[in-house]
C-alpha atoms as a PDB file:
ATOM      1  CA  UNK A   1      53.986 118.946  98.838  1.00  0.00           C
ATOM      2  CA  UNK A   2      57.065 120.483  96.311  1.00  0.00           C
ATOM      3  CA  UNK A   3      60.368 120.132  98.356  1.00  0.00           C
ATOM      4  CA  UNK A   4      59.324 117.927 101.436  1.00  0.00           C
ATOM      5  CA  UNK A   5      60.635 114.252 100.280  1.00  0.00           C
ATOM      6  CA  UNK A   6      59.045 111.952 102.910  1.00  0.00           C
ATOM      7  CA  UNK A   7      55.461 112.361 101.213  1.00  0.00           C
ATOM      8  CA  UNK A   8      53.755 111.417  98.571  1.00  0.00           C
ATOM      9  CA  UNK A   9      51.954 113.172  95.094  1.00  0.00           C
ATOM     10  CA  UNK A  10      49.065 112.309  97.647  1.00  0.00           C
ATOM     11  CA  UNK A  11      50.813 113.723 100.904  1.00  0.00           C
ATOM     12  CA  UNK A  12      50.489 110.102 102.388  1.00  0.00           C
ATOM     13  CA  UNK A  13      54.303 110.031 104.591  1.00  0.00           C
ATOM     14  CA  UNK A  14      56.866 107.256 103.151  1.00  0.00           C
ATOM     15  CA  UNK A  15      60.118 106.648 103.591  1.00  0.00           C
ATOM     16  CA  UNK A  16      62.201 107.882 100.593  1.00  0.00           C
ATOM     17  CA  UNK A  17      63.697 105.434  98.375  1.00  0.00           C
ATOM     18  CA  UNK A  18      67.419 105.822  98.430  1.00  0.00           C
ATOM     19  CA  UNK A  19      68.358 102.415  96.480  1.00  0.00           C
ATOM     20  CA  UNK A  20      69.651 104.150  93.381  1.00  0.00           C
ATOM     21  CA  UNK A  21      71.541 106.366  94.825  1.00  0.00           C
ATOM     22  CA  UNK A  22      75.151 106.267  94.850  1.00  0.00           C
ATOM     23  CA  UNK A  23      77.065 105.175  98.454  1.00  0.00           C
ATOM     24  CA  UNK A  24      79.331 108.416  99.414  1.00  0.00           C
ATOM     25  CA  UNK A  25      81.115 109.193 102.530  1.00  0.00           C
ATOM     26  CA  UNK A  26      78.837 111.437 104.318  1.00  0.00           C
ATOM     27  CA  UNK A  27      79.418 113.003 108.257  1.00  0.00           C
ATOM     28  CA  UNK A  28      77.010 115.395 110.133  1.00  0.00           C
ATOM     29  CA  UNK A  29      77.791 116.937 112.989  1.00  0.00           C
ATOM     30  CA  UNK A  30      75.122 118.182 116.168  1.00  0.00           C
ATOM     31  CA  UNK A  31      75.438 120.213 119.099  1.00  0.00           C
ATOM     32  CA  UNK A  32      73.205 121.431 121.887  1.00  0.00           C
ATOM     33  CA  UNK A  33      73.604 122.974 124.768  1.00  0.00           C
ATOM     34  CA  UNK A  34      72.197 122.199 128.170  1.00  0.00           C
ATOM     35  CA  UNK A  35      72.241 125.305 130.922  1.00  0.00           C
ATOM     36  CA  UNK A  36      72.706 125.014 134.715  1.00  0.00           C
ATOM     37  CA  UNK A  37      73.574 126.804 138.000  1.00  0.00           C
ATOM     38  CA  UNK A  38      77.314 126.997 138.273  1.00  0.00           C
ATOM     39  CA  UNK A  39      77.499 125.384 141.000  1.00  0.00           C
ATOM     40  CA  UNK A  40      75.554 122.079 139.342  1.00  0.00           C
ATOM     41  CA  UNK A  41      78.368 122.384 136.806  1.00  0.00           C
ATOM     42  CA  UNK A  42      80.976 122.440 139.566  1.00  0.00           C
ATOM     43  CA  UNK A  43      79.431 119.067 140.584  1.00  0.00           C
ATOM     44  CA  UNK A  44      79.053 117.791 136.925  1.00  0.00           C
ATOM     45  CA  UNK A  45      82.889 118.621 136.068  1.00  0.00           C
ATOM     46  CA  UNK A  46      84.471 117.826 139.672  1.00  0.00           C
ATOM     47  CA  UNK A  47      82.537 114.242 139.329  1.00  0.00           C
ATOM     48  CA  UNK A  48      80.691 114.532 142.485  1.00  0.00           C
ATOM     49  CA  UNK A  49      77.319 114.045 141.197  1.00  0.00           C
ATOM     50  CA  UNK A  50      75.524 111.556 143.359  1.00  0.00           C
ATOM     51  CA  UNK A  51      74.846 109.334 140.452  1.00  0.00           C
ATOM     52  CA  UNK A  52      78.419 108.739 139.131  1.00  0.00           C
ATOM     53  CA  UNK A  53      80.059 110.102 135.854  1.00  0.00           C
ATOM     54  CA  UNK A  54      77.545 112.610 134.344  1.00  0.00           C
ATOM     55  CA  UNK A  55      79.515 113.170 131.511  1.00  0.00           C
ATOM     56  CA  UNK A  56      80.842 110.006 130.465  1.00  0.00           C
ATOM     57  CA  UNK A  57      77.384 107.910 130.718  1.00  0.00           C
ATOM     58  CA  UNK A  58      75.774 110.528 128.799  1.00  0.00           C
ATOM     59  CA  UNK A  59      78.494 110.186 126.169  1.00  0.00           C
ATOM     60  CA  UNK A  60      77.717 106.627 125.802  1.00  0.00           C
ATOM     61  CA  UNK A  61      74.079 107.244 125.915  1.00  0.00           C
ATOM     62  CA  UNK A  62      74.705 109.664 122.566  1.00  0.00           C
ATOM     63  CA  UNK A  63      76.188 107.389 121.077  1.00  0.00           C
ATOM     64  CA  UNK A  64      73.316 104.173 122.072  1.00  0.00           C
ATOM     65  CA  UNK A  65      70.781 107.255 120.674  1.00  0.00           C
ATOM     66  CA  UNK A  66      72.543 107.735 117.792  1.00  0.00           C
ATOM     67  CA  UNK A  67      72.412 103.842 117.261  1.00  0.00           C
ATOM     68  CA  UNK A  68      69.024 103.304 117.774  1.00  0.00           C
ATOM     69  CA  UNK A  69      67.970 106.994 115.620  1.00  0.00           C
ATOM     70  CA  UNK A  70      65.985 104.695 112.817  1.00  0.00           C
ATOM     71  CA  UNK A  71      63.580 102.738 115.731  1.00  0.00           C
ATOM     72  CA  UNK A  72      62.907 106.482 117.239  1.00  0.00           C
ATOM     73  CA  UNK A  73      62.313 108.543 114.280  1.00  0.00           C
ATOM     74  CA  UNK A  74      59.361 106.731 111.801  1.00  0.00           C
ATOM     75  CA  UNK A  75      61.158 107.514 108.617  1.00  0.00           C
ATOM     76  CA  UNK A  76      64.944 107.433 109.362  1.00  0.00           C
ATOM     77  CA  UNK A  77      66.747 104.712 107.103  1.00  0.00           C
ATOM     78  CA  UNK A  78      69.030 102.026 108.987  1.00  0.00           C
ATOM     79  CA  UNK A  79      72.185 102.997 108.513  1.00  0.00           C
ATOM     80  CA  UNK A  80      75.737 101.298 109.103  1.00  0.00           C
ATOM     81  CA  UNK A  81      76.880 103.929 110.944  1.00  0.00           C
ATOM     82  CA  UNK A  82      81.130 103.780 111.126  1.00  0.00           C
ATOM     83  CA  UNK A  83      81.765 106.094 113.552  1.00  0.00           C
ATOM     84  CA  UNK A  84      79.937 108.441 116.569  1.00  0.00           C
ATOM     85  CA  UNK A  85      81.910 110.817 118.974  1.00  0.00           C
ATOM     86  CA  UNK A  86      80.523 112.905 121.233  1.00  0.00           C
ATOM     87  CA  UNK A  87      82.491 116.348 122.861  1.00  0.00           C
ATOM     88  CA  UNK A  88      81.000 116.962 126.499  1.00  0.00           C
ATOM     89  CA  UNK A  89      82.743 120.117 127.385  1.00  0.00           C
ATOM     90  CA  UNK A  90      82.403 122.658 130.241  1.00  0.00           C
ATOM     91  CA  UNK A  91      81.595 125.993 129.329  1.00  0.00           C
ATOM     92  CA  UNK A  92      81.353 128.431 132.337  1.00  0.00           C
ATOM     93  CA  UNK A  93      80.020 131.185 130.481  1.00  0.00           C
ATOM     94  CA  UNK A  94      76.669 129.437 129.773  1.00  0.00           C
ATOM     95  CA  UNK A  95      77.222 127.983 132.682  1.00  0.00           C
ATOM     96  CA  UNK A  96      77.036 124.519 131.120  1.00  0.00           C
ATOM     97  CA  UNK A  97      77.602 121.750 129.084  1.00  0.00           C
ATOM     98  CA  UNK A  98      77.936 122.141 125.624  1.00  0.00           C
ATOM     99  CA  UNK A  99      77.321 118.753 123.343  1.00  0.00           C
ATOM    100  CA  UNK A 100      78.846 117.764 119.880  1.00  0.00           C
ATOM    101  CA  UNK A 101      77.976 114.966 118.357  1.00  0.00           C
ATOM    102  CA  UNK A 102      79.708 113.957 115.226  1.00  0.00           C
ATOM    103  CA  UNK A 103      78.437 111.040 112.901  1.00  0.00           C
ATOM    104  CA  UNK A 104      79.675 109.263 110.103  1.00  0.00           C
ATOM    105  CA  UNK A 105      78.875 106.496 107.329  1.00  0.00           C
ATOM    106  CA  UNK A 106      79.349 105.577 104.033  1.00  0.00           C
ATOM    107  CA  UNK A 107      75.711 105.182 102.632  1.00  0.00           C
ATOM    108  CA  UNK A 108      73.252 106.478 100.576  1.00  0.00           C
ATOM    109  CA  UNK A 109      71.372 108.864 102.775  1.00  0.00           C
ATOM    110  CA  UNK A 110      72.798 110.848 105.654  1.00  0.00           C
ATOM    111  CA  UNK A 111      73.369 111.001 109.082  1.00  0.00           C
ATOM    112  CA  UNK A 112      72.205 114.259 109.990  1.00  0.00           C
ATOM    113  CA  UNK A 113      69.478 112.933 112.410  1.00  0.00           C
ATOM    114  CA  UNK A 114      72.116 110.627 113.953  1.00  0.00           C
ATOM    115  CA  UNK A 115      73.209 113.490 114.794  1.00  0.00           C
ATOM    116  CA  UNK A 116      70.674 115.562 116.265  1.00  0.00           C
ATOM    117  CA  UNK A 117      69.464 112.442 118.014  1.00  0.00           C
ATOM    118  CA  UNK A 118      72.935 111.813 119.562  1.00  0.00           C
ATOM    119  CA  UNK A 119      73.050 115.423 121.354  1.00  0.00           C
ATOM    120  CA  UNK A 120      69.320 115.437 122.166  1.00  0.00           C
ATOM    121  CA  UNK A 121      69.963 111.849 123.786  1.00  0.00           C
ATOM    122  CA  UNK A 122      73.480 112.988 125.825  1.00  0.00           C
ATOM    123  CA  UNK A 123      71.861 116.222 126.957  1.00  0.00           C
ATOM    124  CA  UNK A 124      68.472 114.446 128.014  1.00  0.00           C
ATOM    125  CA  UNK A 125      70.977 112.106 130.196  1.00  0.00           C
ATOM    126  CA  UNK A 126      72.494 114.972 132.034  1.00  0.00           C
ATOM    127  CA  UNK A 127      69.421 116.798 133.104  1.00  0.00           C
ATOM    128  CA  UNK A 128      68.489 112.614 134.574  1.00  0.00           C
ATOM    129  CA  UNK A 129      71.794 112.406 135.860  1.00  0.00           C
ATOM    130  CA  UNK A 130      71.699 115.612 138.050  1.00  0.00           C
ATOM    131  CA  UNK A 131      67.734 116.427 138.136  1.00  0.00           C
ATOM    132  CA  UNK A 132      67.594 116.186 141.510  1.00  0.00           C
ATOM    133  CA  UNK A 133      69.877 119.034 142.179  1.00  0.00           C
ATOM    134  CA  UNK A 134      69.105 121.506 139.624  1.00  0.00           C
ATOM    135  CA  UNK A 135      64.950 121.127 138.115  1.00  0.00           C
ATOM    136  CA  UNK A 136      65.484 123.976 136.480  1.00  0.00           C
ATOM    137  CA  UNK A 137      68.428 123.129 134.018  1.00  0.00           C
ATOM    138  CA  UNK A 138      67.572 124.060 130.127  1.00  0.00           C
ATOM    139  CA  UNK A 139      67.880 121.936 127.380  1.00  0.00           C
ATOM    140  CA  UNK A 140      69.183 124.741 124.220  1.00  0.00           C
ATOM    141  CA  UNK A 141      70.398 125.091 120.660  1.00  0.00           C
ATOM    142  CA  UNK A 142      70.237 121.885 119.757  1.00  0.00           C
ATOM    143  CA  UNK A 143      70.967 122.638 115.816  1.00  0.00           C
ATOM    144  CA  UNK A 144      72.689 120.934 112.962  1.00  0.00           C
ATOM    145  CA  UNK A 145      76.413 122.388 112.559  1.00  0.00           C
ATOM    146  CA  UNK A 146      77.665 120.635 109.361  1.00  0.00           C
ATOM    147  CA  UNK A 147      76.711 118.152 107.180  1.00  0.00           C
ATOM    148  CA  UNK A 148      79.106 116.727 104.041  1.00  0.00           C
ATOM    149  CA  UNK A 149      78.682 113.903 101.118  1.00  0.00           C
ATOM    150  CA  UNK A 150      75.720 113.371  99.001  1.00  0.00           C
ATOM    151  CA  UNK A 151      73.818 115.133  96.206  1.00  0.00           C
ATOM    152  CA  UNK A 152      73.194 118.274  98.217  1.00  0.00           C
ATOM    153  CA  UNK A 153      77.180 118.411  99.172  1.00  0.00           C
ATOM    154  CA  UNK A 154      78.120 120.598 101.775  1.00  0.00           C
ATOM    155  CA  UNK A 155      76.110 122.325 104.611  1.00  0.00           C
ATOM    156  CA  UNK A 156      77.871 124.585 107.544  1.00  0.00           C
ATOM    157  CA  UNK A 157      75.637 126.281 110.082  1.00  0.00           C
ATOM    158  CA  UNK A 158      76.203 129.673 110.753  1.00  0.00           C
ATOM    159  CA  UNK A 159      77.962 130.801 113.879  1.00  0.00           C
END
């Protein structure tokens, strides 16, 4: 399986050996989008939702997701993960939230999933937080933007 690094010669799944790699400084940054009514986003942003601050819990739960990426995702390394900010901002011409999740570590393997799993975790927490208004909310786009350090250097998504 030429190219895909968590199998095998045999195609048995493993988690990649990183150990003589060099430690780098390496950030990846997520976002995702999630789509409502604008008048659900009225009661996100105005912080009238009926369970509390929709956009500061789910903030903290990206960042508890982004913690916890290597127990949800089989073949994610452990990583000492220095820093994880998430952007919640309102955009009404979605209408919506739009999610950015930016993670950072010095390691040997990078944080890309940290990532993704940080925005996927924050926008999962706002369709809970406000479910009962709006069903039909849409989770979107969730995408990696950038990643930097490491062999493979520098990624940036295209707009």
């Amino acid at each position: 399986m030429s190219g895909l690094t968590h199998f095998d010669a045999t195609g048995q799944a493993h988690m990649v050996d990183v150990s003589d790699k060099p430690v780098t400084a390496r950030v990846a940054v997520a976002e995702g989008f999630v789509v409502m009514s604008a008048e659900t986003l009225t009661l996100v942003t105005s912080g009238s939702a009926k369970k509390g601050d929709v956009l500061g819990i789910a903030r903290l739960a990206g960042i508890m997701g982004a913690k916890k990426t290597a127990d949800l995702i089989p073949l994610c390394h452990p990583l000492p993960i220095t820093k994880v900010a998430l952007e919640l901002t309102a955009d009404e011409s979605l209408p919506g939230i739009r999610v950015e999740a930016t993670v950072k570590t010095g390691g040997q393997t990078g944080v890309e999933m940290e990532a993704l799993t940080a925005v996927s975790v924050a926008c999962l927490t706002i369709y809970d937080m406000v479910k009962a208004v709006e069903k039909s909310m849409r989770i979107e786009g969730i995408r990696l933007v950038l990643k930097d350090g490491g062999k493979s250097g520098r990624y940036e998504a295209q707009p």
